[in-house]
C-alpha atoms as a PDB file:
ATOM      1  CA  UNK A   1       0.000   0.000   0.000  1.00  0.00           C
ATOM      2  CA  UNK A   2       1.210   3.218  -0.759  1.00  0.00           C
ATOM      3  CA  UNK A   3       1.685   6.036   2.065  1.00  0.00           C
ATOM      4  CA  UNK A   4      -1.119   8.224   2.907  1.00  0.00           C
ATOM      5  CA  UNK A   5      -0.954  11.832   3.982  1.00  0.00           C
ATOM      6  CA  UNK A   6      -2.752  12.223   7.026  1.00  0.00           C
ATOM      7  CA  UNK A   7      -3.871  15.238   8.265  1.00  0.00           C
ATOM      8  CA  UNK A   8      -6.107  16.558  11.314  1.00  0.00           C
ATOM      9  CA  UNK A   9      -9.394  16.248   8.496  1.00  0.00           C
ATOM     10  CA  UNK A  10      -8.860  12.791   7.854  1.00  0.00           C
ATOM     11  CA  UNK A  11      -6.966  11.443  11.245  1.00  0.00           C
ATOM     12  CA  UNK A  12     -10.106   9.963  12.314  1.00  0.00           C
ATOM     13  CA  UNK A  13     -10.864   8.192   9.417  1.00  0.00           C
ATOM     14  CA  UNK A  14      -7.648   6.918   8.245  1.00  0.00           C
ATOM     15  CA  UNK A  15      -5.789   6.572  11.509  1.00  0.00           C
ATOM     16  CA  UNK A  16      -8.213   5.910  14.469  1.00  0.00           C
ATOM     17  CA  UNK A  17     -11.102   3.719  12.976  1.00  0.00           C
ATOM     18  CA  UNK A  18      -8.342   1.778  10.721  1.00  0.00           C
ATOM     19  CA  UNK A  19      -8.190  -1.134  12.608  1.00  0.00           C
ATOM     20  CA  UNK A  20      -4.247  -1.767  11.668  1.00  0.00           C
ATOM     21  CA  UNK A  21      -1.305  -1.535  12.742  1.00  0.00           C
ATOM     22  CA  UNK A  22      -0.447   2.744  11.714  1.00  0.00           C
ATOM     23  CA  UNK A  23       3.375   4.011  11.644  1.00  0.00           C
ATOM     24  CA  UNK A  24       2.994   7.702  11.378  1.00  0.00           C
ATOM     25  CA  UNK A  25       6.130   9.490  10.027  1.00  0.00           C
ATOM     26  CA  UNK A  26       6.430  13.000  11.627  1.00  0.00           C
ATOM     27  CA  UNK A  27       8.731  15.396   8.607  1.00  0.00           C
ATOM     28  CA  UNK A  28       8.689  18.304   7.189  1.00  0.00           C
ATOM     29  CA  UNK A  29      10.461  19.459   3.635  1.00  0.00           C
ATOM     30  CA  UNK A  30      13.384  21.518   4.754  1.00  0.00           C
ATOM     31  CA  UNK A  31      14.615  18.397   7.780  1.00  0.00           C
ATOM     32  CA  UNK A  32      17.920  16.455   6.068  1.00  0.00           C
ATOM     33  CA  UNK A  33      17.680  13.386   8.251  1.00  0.00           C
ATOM     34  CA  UNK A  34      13.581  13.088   7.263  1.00  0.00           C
ATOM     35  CA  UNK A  35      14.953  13.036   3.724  1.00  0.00           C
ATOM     36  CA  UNK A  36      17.139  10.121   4.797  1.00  0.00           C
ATOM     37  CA  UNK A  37      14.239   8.067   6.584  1.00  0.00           C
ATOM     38  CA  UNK A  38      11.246   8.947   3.784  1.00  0.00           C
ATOM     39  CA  UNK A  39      12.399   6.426   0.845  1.00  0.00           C
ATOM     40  CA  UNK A  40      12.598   3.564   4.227  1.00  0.00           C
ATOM     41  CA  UNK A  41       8.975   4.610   4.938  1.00  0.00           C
ATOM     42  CA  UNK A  42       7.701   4.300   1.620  1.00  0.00           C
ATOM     43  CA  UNK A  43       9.788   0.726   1.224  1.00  0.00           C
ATOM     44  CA  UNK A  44       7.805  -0.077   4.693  1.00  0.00           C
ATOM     45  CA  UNK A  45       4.749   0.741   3.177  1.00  0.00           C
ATOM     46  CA  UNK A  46       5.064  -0.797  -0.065  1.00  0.00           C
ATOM     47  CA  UNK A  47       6.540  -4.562   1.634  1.00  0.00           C
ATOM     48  CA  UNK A  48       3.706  -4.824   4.253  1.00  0.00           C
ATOM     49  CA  UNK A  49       0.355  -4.246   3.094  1.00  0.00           C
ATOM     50  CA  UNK A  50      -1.752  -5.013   6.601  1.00  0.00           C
ATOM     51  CA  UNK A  51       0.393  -1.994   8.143  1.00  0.00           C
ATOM     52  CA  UNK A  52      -0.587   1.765   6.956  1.00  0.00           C
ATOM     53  CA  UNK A  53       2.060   4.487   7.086  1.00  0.00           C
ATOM     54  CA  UNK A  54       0.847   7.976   6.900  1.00  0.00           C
ATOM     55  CA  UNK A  55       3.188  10.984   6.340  1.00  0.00           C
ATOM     56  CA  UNK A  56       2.388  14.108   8.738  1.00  0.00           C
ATOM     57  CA  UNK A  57       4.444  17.190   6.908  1.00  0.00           C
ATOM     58  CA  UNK A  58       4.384  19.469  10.613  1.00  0.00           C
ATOM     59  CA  UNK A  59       4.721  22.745   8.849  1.00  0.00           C
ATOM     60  CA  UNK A  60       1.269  22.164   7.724  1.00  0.00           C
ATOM     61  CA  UNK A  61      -0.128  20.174  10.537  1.00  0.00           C
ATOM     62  CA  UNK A  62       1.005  21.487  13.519  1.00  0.00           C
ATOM     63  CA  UNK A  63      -1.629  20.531  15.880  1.00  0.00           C
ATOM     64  CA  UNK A  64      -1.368  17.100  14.988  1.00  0.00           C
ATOM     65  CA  UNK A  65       2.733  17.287  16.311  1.00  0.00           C
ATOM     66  CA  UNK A  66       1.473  18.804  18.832  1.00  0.00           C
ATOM     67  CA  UNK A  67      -1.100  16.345  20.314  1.00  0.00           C
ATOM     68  CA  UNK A  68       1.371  13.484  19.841  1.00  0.00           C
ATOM     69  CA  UNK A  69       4.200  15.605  21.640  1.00  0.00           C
ATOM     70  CA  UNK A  70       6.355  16.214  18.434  1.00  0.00           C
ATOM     71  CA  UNK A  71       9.610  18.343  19.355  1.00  0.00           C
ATOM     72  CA  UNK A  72      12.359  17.410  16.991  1.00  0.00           C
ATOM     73  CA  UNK A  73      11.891  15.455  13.633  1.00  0.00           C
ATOM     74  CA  UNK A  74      11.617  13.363  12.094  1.00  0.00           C
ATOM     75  CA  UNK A  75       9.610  11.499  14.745  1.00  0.00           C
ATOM     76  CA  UNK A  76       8.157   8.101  13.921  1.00  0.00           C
ATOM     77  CA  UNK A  77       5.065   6.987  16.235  1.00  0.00           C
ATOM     78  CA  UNK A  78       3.812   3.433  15.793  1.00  0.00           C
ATOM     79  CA  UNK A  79      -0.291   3.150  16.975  1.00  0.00           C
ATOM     80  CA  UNK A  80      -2.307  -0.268  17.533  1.00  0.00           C
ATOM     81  CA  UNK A  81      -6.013  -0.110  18.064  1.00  0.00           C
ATOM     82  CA  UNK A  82      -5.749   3.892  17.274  1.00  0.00           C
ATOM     83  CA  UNK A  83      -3.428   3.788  20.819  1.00  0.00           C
ATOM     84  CA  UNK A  84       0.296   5.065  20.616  1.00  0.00           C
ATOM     85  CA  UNK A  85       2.709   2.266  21.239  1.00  0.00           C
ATOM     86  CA  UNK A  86       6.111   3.176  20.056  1.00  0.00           C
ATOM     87  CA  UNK A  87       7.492   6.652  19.275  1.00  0.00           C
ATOM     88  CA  UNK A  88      11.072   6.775  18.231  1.00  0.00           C
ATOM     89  CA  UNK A  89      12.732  10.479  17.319  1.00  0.00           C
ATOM     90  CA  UNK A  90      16.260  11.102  14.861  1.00  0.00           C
ATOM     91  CA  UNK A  91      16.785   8.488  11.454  1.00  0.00           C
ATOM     92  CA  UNK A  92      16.895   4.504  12.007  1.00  0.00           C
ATOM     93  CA  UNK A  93      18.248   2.385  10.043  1.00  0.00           C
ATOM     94  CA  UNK A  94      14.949  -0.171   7.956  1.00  0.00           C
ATOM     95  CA  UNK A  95      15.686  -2.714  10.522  1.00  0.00           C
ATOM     96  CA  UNK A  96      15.274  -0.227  13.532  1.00  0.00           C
ATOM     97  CA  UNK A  97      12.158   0.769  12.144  1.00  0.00           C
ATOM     98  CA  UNK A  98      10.853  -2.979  11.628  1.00  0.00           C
ATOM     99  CA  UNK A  99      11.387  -3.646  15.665  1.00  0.00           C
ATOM    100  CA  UNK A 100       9.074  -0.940  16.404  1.00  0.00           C
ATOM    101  CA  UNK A 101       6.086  -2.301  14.108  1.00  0.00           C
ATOM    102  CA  UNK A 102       7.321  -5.750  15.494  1.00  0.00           C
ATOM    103  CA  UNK A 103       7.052  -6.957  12.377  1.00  0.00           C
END
């Protein structure tokens, strides 16, 4: 599946009522290491279809980084049963990123 753009309009329905696994990915344009770690996201996404990985740009969704405490990017959170689980801030490696899905 290929990564969604979530934003406060459509949180509710993409993130909270999905049912799934949900790795957010916290970025913004101008942030170097979110560069790095996009292109591992969208591999994520692409290799396992029962998980789905939204992109939150925080420039334009600031009171979404907000509610989910969002101080440095980029800032992965993983969420099961719309609850947060695992939050990890800076680049990981694909593998470091795996063990926080559990997958």
């Amino acid at each position: 599946m290929s990564v969604q753009t979530i934003t406060k309009a459509n949180y509710d329905e993409l993130v909270k009522t999905s049912g799934r696994t949900v790795l957010l990915d916290f970025w913004a344009i101008w942030c170097g290491p979110c560069k790095m770690i996009g292109p591992i996201v969208e591999e994520i996404a692409e290799e396992n279809e029962e998980i789905l990985v939204g992109k939150v740009n925080v420039d334009e969704e600031m009171e979404l980084a907000m509610e989910f405490g969002v101080s440095s990017i980029p800032t992965l959170v993983v969420l099961k049963s719309g609850v947060p689980v695992a939050k990890s801030v800076g680049y990981r490696p694909k593998a470091g990123i795996l063990k926080l899905l559990d997958v």
